[in-house]
Protein backbone atom coordinates (compact mmCIF):
# COMPACT_ATOMS: atom_id res chain seq x y z
CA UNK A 1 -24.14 -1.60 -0.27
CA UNK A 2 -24.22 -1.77 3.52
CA UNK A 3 -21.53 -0.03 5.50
CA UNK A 4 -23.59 1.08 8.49
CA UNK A 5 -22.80 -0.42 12.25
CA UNK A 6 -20.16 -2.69 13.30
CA UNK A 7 -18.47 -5.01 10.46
CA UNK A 8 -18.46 -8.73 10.95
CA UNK A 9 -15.35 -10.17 9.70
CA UNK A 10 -16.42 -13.69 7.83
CA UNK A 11 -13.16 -15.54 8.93
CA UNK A 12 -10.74 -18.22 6.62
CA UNK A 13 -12.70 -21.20 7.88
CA UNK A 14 -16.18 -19.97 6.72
CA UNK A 15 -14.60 -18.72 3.70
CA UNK A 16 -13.01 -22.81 2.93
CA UNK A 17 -16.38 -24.36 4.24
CA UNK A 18 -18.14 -22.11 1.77
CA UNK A 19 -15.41 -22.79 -0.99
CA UNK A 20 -16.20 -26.34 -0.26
CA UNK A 21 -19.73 -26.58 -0.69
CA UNK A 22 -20.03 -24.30 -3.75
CA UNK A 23 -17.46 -26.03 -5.67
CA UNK A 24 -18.02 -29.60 -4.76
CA UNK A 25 -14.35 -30.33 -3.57
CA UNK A 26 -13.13 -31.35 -0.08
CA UNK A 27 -12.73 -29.04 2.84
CA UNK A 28 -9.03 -30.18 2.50
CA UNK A 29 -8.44 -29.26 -1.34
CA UNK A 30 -10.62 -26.18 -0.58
CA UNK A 31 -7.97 -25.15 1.92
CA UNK A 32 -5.34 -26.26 -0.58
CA UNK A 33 -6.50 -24.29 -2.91
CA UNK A 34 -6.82 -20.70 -1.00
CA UNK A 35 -3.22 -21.87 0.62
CA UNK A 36 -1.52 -22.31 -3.15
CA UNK A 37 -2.91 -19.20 -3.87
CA UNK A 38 -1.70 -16.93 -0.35
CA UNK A 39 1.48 -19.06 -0.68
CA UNK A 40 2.13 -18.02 -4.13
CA UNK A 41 1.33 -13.82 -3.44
CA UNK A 42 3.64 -13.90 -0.85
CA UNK A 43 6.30 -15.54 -2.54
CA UNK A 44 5.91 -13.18 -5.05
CA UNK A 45 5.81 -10.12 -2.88
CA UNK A 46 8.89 -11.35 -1.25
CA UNK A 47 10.76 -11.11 -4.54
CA UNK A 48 9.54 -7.57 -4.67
CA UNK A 49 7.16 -9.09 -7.60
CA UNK A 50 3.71 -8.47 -8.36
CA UNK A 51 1.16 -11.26 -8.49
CA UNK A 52 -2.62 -10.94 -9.64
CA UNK A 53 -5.17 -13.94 -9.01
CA UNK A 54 -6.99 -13.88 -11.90
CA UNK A 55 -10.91 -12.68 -11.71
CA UNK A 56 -10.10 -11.22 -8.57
CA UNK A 57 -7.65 -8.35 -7.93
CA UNK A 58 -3.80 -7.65 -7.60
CA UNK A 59 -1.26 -7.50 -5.52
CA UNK A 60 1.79 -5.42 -5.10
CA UNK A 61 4.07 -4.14 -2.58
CA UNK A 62 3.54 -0.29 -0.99
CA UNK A 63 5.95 2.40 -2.32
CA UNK A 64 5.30 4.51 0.80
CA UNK A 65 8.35 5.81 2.58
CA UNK A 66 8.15 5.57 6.04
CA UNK A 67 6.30 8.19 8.22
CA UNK A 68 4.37 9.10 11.11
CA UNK A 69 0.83 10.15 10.71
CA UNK A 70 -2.74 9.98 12.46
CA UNK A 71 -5.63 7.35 12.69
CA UNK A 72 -8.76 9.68 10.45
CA UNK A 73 -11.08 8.06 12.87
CA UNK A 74 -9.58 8.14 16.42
CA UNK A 75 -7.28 11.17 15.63
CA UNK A 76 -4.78 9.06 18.00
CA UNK A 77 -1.71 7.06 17.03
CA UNK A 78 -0.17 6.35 13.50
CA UNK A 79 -2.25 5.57 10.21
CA UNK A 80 -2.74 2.33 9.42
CA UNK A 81 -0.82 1.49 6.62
CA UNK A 82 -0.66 -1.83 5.40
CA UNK A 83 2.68 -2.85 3.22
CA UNK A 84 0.96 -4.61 0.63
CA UNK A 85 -1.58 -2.81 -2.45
CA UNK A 86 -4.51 -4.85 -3.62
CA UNK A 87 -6.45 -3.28 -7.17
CA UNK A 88 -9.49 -5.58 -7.85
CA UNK A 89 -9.62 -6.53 -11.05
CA UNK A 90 -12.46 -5.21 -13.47
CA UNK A 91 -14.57 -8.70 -12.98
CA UNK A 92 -14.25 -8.55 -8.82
CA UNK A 93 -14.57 -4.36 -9.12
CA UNK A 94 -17.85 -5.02 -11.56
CA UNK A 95 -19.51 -7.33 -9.22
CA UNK A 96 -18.95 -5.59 -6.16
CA UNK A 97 -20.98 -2.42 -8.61
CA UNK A 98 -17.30 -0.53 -8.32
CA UNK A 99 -17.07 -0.49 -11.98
CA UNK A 100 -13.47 1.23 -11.50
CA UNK A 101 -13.77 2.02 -15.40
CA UNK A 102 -11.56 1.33 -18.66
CA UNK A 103 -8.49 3.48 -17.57
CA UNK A 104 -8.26 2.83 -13.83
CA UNK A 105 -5.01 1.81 -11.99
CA UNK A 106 -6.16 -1.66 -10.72
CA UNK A 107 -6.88 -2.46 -14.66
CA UNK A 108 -3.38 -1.97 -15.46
CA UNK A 109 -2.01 -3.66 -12.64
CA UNK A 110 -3.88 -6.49 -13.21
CA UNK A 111 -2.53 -6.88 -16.87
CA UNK A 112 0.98 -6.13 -15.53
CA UNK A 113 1.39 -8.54 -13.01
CA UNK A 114 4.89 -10.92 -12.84
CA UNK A 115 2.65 -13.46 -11.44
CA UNK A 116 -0.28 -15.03 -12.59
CA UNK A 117 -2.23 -16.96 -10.65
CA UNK A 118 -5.30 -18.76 -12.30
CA UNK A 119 -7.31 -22.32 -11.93
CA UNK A 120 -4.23 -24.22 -14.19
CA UNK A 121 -1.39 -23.05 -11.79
CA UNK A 122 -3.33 -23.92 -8.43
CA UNK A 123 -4.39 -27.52 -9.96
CA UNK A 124 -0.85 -28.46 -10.93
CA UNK A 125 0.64 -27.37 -7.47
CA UNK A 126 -1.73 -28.94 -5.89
CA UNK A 127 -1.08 -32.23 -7.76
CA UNK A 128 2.44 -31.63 -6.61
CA UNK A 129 1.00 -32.97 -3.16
CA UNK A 130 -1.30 -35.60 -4.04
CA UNK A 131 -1.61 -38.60 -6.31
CA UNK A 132 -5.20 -38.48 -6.76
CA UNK A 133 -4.48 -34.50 -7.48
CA UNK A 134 -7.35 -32.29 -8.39
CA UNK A 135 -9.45 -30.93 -11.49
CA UNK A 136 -8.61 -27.55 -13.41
CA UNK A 137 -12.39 -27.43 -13.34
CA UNK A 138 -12.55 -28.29 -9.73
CA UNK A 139 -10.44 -25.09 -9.20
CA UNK A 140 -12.00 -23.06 -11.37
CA UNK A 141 -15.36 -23.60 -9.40
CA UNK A 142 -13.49 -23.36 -6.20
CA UNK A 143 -12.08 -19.91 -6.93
CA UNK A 144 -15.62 -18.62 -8.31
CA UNK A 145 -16.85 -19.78 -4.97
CA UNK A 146 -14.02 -17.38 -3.42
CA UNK A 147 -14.74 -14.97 -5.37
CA UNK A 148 -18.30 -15.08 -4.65
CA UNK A 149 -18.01 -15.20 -0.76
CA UNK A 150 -15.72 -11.86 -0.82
CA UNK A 151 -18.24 -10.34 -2.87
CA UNK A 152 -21.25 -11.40 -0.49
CA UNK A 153 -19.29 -9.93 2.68
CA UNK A 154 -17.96 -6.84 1.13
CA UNK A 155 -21.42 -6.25 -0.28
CA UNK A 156 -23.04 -6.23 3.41
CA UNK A 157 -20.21 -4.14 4.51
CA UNK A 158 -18.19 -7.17 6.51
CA UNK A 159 -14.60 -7.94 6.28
CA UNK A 160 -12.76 -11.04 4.69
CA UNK A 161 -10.26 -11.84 6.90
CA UNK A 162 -7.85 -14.70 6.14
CA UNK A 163 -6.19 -14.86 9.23
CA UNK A 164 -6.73 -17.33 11.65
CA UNK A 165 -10.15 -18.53 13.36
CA UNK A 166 -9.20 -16.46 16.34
CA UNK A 167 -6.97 -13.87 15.19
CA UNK A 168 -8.27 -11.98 12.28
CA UNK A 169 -4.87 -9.36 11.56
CA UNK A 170 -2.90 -12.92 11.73
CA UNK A 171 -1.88 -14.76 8.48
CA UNK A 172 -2.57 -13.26 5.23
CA UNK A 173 -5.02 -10.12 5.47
CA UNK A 174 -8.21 -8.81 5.60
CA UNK A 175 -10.60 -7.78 2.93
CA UNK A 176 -13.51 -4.68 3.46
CA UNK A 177 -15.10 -2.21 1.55
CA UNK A 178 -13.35 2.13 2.39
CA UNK A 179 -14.80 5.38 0.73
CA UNK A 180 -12.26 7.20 -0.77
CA UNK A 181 -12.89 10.57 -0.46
CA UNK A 182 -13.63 13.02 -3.64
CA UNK A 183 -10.10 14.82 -4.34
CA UNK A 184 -8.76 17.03 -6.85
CA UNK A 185 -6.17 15.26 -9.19
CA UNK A 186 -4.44 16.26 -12.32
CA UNK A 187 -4.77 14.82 -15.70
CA UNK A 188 -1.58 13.38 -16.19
CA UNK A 189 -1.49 14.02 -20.26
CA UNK A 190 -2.39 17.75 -19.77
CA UNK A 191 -1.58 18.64 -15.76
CA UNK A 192 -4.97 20.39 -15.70
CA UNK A 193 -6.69 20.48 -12.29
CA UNK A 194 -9.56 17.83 -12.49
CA UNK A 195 -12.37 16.83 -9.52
CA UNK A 196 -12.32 12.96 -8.78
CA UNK A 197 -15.25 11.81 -7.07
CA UNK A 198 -15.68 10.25 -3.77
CA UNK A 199 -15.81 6.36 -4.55
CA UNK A 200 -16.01 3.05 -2.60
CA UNK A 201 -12.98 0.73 -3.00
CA UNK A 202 -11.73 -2.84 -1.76
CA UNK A 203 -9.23 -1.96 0.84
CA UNK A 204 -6.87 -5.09 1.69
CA UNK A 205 -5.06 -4.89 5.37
CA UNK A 206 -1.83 -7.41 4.78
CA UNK A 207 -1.62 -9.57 8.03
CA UNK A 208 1.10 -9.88 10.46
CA UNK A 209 2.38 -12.98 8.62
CA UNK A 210 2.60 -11.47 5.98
CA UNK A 211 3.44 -8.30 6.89
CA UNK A 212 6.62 -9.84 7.92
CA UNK A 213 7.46 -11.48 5.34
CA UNK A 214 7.18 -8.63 2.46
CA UNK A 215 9.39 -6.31 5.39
């Protein structure tokens, strides 16, 4: 995995164009698709709910109290915190080579979620808008194709954002790939000191839209 030099941030019309093409639907149901999906998540997050796209990752809201801290990199201004958790789910974590294991926290989120959001869910609300409507396959296919672009980017150490064309910390969020740093934890069954290693994880940065809304 690349994470050397300056990220390029692959932005949410590359991401529908390559939706498109992979999947064989429209440029228009592509962008359907990815908006039933970001529509849905925030929805959910508004409710204080947690929602999980399935065969990607999760979504929940922060339970960090408010604070004033310092950029790690610039060692100037406040930390940047983002209001919204993402876990990627064991099938996103696996392909990306994170392989977060049987008993990691993004596993349980990702059974735990209020809201599930899978191929069936995005087809029928996207009926809701057209009278043609679209496949459950068709979805499925399109959301593999998501899933597949995010993985490509991460994997060359770019960002995912799905902002807008211009504005990348607009709309939704961005996507990229941080190293967490090896730690020492306790085992929560025992409280015995344990050594967690350092470890590469998919870091999502909620948008100002979004932001927003979930505040």
């Amino acid at each position: 995995m690349t994470t050397t030099g300056q990220a390029v941030a692959m932005n949410k019309a590359e991401l529908i164009e390559s939706m498109a093409s992979e999947s064989g639907l429209s440029k228009s149901d592509a962008k359907r698709a990815l908006e039933v999906f970001t529509d849905a998540t925030t929805n959910a997050l508004k409710r204080g709910d947690s929602a999980v796209l399935v065969g990607f990752g999760s979504f929940s809201i922060s339970k960090r109290s408010a604070r004033t801290g310092r950029n790690p990199r610039s060692r100037n201004g406040p930390v940047d915190d983002s209001p919204v958790t993402f876990g990627a789910c064991p099938e996103f974590a696996a392909a990306l080579d994170l392989n977060p294991g049987k008993g990691d926290e993004a596993s349980a989120k990702y059974r735990d979620a209020d809201v599930v959001i899978d191929a069936e869910y995005i087809a029928s609300e996207m009926g809701r808008d057209s009278h043609e409507g679209v496949s459950e396959n068709d979805v499925k296919r399109a959301l593999e194709a998501f899933t597949n672009a995010t993985t490509k980017a991460l994997k060359k150490g770019d960002r995912l954002s799905l902002g807008g064309t211009e504005d990348e910390n607009g709309g939704f969020g961005t996507f990229s790939i941080s190293k967490r740093s090896a730690r020492t934890g306790r085992n929560p069954q025992t409280g015995k000191e344990i050594q967690i290693a350092a470890k590469n994880v998919v870091k999502f940065k909620a948008g100002a839209e979004l932001s927003k809304a979930v505040n």
